[in-house]
PDB file of N, CA and C in Angstrom:
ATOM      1  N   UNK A   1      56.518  20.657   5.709  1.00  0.00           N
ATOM      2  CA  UNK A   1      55.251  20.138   6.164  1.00  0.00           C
ATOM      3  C   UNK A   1      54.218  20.307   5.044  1.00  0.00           C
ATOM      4  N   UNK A   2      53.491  19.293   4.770  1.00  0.00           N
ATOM      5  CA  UNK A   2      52.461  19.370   3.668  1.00  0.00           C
ATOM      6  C   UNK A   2      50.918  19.600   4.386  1.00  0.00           C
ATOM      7  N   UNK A   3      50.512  20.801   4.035  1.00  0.00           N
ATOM      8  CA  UNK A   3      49.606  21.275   4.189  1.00  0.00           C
ATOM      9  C   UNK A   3      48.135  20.639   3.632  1.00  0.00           C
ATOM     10  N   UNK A   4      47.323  20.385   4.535  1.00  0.00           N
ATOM     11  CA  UNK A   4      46.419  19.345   3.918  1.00  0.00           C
ATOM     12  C   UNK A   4      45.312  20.314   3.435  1.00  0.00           C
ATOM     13  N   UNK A   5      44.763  20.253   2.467  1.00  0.00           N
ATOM     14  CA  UNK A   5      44.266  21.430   1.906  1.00  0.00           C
ATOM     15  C   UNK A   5      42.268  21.302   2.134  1.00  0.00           C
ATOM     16  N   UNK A   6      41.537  22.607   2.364  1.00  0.00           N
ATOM     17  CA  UNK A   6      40.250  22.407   2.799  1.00  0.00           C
ATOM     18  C   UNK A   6      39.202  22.297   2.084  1.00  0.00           C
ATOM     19  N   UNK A   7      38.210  22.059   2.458  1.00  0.00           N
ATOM     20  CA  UNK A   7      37.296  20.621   1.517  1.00  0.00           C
ATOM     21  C   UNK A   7      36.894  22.041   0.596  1.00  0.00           C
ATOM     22  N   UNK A   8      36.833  23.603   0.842  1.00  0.00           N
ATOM     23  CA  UNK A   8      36.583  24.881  -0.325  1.00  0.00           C
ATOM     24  C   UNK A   8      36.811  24.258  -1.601  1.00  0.00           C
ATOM     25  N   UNK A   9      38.776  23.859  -1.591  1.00  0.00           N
ATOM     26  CA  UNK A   9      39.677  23.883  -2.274  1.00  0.00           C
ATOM     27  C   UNK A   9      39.199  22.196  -2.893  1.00  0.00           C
ATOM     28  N   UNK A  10      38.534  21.139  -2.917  1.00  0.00           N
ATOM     29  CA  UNK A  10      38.856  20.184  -3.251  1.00  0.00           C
ATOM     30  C   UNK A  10      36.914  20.056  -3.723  1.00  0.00           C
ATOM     31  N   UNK A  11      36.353  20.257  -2.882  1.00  0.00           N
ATOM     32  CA  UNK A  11      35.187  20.147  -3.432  1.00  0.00           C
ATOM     33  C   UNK A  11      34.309  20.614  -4.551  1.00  0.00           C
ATOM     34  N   UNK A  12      32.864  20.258  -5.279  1.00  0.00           N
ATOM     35  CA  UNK A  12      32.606  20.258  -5.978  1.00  0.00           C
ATOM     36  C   UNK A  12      31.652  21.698  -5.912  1.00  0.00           C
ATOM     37  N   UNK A  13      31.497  22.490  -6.879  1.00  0.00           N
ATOM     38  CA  UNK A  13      30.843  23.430  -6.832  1.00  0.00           C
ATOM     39  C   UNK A  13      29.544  23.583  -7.142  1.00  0.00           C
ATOM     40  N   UNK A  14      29.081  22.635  -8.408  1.00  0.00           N
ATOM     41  CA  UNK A  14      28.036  22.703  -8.984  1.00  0.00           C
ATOM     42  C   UNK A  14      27.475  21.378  -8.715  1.00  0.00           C
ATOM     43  N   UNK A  15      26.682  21.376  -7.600  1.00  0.00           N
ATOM     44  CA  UNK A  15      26.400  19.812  -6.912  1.00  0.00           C
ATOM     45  C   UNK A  15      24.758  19.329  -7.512  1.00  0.00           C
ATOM     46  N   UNK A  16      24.665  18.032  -7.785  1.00  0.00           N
ATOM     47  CA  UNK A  16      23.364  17.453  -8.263  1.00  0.00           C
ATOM     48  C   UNK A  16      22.679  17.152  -7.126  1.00  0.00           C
ATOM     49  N   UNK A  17      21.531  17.778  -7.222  1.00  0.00           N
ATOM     50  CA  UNK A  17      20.925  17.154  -5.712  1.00  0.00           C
ATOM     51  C   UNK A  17      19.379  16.814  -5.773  1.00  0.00           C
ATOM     52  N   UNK A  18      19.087  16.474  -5.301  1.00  0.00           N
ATOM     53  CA  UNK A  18      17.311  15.937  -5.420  1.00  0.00           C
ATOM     54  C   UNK A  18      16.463  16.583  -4.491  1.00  0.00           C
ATOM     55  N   UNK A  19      15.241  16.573  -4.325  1.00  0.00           N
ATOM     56  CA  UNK A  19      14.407  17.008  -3.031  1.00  0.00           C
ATOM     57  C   UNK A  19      13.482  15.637  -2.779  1.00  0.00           C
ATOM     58  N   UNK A  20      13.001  15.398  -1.779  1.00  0.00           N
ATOM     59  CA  UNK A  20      12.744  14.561  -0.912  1.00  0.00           C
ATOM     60  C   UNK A  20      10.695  14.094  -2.021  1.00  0.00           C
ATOM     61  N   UNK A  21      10.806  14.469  -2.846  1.00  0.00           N
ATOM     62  CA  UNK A  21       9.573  14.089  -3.445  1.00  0.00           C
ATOM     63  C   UNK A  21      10.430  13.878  -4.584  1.00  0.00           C
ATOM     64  N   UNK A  22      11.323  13.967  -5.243  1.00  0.00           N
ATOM     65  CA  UNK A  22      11.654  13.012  -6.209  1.00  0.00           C
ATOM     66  C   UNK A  22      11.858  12.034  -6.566  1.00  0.00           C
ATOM     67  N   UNK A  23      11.249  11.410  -8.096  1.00  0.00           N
ATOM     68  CA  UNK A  23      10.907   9.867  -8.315  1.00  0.00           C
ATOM     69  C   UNK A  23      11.925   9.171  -8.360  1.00  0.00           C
ATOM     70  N   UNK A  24      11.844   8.068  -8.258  1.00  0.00           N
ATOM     71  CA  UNK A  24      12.926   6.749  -8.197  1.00  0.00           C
ATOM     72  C   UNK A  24      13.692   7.112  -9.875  1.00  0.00           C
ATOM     73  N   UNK A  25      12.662   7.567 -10.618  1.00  0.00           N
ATOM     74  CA  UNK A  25      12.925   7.530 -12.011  1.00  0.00           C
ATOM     75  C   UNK A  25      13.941   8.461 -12.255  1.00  0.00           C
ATOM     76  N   UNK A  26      13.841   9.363 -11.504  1.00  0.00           N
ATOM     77  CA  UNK A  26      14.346  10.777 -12.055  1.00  0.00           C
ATOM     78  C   UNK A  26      15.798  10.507 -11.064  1.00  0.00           C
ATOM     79  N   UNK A  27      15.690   9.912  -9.971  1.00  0.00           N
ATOM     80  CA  UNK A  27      17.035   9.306  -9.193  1.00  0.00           C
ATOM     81  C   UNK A  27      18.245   9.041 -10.281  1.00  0.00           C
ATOM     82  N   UNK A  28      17.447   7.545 -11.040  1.00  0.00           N
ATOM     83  CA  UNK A  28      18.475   6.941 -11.823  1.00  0.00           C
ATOM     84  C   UNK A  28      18.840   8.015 -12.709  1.00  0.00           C
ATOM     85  N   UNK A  29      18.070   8.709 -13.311  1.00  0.00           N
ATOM     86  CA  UNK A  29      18.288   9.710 -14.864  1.00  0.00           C
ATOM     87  C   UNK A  29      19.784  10.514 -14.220  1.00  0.00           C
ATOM     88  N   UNK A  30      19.523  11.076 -13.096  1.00  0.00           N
ATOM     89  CA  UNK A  30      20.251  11.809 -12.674  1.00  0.00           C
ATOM     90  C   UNK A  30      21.612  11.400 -11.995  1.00  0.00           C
ATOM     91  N   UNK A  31      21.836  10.084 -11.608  1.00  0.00           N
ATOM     92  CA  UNK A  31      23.037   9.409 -10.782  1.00  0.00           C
ATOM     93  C   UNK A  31      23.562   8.896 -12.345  1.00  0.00           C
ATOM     94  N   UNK A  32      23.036   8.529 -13.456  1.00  0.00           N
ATOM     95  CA  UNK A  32      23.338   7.893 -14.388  1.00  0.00           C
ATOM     96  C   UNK A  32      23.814   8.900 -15.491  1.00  0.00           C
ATOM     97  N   UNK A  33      23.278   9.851 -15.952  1.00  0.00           N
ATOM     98  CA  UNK A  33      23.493  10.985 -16.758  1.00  0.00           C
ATOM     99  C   UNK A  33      24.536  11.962 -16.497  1.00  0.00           C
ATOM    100  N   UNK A  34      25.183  11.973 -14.808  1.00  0.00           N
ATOM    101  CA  UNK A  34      25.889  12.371 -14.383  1.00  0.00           C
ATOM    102  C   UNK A  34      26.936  11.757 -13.608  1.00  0.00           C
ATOM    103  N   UNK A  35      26.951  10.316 -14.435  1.00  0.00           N
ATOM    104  CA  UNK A  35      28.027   9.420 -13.712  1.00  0.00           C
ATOM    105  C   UNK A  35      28.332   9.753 -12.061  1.00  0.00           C
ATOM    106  N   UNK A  36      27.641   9.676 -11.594  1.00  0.00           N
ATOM    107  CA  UNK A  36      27.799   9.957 -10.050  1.00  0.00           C
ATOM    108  C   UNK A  36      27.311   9.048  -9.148  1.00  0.00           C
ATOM    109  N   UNK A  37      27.479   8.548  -7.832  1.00  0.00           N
ATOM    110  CA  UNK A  37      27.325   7.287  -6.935  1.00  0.00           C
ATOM    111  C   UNK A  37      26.039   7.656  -5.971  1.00  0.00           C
ATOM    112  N   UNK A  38      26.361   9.237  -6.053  1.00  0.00           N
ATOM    113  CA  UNK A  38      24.701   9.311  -4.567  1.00  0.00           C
ATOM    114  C   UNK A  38      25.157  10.888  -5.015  1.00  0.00           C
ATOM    115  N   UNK A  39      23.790  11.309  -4.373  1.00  0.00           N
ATOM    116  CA  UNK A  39      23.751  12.746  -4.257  1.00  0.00           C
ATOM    117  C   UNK A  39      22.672  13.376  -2.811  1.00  0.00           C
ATOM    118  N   UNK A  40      22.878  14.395  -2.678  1.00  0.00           N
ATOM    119  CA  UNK A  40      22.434  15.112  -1.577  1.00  0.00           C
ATOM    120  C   UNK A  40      20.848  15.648  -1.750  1.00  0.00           C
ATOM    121  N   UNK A  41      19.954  14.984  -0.813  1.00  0.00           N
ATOM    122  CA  UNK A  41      18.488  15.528  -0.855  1.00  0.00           C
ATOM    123  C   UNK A  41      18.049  16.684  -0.287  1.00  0.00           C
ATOM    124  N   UNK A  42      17.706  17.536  -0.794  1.00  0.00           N
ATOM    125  CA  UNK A  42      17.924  19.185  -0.263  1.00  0.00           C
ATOM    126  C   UNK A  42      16.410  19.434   0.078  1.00  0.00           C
ATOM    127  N   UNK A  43      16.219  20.175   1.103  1.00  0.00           N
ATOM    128  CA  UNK A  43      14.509  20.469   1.233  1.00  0.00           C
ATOM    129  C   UNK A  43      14.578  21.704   0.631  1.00  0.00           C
ATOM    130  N   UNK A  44      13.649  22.448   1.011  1.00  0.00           N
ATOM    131  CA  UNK A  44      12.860  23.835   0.085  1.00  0.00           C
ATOM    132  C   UNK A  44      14.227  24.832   0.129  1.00  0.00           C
ATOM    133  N   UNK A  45      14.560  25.109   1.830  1.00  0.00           N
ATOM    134  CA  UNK A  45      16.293  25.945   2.022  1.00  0.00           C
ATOM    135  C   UNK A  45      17.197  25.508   1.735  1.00  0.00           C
ATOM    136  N   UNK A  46      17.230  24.657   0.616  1.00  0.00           N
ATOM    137  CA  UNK A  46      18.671  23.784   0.320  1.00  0.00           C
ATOM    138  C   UNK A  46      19.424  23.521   1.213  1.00  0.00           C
ATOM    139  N   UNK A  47      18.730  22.708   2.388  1.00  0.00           N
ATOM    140  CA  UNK A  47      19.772  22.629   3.524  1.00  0.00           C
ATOM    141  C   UNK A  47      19.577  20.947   3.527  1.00  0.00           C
ATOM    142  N   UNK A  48      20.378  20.378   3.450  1.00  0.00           N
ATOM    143  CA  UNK A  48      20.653  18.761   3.239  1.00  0.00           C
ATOM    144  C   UNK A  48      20.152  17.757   4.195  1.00  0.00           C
ATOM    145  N   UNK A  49      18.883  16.991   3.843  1.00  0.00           N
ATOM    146  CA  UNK A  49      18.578  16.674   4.851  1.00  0.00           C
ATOM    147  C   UNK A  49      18.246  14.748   4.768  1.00  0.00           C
ATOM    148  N   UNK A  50      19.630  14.765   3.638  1.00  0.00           N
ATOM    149  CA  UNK A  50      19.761  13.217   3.150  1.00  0.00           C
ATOM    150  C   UNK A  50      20.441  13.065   2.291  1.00  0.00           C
ATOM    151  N   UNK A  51      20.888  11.589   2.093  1.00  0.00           N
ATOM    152  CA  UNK A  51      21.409  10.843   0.504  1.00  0.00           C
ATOM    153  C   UNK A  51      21.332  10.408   0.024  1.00  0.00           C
ATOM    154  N   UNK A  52      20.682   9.775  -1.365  1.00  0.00           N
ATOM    155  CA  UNK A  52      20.896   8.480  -1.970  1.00  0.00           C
ATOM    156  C   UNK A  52      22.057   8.286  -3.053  1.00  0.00           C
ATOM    157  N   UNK A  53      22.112   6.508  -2.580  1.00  0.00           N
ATOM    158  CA  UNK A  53      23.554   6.370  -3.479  1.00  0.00           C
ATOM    159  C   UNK A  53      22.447   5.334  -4.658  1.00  0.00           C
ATOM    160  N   UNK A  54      23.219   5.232  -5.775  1.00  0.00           N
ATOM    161  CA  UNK A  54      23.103   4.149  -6.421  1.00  0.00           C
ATOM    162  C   UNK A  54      22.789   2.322  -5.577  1.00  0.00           C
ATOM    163  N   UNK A  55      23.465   2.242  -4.600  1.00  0.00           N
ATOM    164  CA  UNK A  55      23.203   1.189  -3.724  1.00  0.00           C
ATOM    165  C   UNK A  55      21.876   1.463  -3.220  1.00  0.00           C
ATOM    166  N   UNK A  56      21.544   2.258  -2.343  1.00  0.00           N
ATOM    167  CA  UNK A  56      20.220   2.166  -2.139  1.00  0.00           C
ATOM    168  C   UNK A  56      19.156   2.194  -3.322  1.00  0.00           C
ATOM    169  N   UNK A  57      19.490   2.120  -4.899  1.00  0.00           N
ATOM    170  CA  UNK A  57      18.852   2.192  -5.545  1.00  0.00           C
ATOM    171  C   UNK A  57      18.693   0.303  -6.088  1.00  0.00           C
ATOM    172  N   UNK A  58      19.598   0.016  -6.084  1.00  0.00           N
ATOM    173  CA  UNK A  58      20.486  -1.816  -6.108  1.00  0.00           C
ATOM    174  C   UNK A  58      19.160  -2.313  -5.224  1.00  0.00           C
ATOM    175  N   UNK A  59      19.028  -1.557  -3.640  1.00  0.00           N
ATOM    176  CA  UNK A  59      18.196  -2.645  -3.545  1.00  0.00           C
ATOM    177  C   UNK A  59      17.069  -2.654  -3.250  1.00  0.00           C
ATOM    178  N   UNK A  60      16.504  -2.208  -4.499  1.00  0.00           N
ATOM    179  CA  UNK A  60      15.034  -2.114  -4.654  1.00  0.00           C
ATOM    180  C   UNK A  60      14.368  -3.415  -5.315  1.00  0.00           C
ATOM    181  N   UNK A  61      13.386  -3.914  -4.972  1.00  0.00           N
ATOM    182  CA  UNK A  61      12.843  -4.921  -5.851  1.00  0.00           C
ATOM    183  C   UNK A  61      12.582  -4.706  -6.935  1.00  0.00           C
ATOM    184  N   UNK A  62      12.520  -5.394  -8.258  1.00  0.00           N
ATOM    185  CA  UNK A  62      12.461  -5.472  -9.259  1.00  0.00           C
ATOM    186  C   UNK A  62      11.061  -5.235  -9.754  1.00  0.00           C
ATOM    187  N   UNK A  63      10.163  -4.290  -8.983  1.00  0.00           N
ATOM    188  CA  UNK A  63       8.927  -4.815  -9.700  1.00  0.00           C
ATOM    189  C   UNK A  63       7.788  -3.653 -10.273  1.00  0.00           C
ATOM    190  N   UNK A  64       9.058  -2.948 -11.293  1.00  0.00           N
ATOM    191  CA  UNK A  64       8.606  -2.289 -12.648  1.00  0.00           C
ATOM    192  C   UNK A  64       8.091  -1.009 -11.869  1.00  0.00           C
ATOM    193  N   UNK A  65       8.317   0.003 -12.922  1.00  0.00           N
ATOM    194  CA  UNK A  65       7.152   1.755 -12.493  1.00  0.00           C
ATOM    195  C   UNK A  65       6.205   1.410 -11.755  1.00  0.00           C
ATOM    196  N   UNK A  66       5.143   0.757 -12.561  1.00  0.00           N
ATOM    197  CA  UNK A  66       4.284   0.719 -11.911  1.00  0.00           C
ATOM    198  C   UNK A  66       3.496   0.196 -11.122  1.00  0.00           C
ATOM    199  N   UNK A  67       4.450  -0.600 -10.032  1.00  0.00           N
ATOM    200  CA  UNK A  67       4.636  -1.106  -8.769  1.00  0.00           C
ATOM    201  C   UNK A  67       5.361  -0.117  -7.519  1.00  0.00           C
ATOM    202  N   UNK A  68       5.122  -0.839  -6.268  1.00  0.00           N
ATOM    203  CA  UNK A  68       5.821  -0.101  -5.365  1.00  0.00           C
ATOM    204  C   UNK A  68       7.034   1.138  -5.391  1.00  0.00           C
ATOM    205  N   UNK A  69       7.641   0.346  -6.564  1.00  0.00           N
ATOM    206  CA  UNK A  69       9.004   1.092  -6.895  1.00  0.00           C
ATOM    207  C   UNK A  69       8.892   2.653  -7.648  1.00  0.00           C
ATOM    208  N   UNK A  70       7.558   2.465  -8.232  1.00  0.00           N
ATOM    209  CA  UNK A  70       7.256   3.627  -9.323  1.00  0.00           C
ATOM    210  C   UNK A  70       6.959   4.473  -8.270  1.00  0.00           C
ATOM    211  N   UNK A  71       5.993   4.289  -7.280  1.00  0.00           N
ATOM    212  CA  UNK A  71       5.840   5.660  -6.026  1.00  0.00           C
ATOM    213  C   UNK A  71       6.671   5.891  -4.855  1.00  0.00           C
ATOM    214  N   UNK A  72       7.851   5.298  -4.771  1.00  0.00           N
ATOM    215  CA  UNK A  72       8.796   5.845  -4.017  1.00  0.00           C
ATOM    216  C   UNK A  72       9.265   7.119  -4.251  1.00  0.00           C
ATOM    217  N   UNK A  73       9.612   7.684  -3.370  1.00  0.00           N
ATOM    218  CA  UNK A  73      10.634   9.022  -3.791  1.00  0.00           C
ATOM    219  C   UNK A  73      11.965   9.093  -2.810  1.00  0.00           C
ATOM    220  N   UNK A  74      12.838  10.184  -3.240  1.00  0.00           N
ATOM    221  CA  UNK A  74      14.106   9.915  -2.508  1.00  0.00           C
ATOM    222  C   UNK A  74      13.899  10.417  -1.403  1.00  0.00           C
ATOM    223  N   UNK A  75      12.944  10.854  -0.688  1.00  0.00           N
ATOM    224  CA  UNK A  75      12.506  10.974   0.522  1.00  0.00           C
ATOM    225  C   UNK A  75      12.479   9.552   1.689  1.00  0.00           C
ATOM    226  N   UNK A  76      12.011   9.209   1.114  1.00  0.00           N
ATOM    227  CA  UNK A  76      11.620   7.359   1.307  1.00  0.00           C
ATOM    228  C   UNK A  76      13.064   6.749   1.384  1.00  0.00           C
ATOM    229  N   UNK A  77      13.570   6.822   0.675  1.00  0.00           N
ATOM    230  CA  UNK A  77      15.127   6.165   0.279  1.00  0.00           C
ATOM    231  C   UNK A  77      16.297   6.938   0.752  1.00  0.00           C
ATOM    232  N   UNK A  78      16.131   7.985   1.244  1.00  0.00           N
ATOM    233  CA  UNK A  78      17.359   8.565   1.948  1.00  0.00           C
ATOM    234  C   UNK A  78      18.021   8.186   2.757  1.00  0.00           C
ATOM    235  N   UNK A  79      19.343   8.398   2.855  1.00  0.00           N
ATOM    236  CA  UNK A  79      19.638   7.817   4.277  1.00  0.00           C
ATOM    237  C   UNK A  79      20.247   9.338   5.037  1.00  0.00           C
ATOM    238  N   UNK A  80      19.582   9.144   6.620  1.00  0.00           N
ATOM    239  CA  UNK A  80      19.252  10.293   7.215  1.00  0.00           C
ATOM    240  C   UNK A  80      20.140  10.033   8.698  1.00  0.00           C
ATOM    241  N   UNK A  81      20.599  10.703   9.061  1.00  0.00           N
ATOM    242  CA  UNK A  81      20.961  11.964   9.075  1.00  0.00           C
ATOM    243  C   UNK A  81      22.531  12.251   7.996  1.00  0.00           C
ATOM    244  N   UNK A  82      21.991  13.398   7.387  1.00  0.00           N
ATOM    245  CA  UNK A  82      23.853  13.629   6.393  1.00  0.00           C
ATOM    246  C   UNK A  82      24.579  14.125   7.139  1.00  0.00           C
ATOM    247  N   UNK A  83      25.155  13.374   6.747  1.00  0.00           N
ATOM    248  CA  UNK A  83      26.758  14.168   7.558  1.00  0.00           C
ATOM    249  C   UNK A  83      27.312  15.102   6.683  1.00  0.00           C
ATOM    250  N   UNK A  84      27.211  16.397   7.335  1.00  0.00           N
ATOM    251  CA  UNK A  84      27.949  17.594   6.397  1.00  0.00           C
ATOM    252  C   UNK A  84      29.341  18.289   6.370  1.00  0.00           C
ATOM    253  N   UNK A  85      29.875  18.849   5.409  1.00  0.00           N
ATOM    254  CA  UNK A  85      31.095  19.500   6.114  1.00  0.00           C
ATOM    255  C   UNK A  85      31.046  21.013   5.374  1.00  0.00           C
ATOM    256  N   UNK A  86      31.811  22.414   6.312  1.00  0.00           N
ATOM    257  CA  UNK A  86      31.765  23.272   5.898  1.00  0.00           C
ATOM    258  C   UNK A  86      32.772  23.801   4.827  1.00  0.00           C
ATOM    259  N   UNK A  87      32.612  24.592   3.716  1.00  0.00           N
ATOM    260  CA  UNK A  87      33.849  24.491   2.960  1.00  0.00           C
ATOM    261  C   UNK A  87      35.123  25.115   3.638  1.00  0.00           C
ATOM    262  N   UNK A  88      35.456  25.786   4.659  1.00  0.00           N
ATOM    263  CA  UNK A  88      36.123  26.419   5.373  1.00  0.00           C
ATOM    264  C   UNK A  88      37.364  24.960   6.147  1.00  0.00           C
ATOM    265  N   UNK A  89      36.469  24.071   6.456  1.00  0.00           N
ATOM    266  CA  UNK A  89      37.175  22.768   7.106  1.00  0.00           C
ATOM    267  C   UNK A  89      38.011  22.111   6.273  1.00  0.00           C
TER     268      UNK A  89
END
């Protein structure tokens, strides 16, 4: 029997994550600099209270910093509620 092994054992340790006032700017720097698709929006207790992927970044309008797009933060752009898992599972 093959033992399916728990998310401890498979998951990532040193996770990139944002807080809910970070800029659109600092989104891309960070999904891009760290080749990664979305990351986890953490409030003050690092307790996860969102995500953004690169897609929710896709569909933003095109209309430069310093337009709408420049004062978003990943607060704004999260998608809520995260679904979490414990490393034990």
């Amino acid at each position: 029997m093959v033992k399916t092994p728990s998310v401890g054992q498979v998951m990532t340790g040193d996770v990139v994550k944002a807080h809910p006032d970070t800029s659109v700017k600092e989104l891309i720097r960070l999904l891009t600099g760290h080749r990664i698709s979305g990351l986890p929006v953490v409030d003050d207790d690092d307790k996860v209270v969102g995500v953004v992927s690169r897609t929710d970044l896709t569909r933003l309008p095109g209309d430069g910093a310093g337009g709408l797009v420049g004062r978003l933060t990943a607060g704004a752009l999260m998608t809520t509620p995260a679904v979490t898992v414990h490393p034990e599972q």
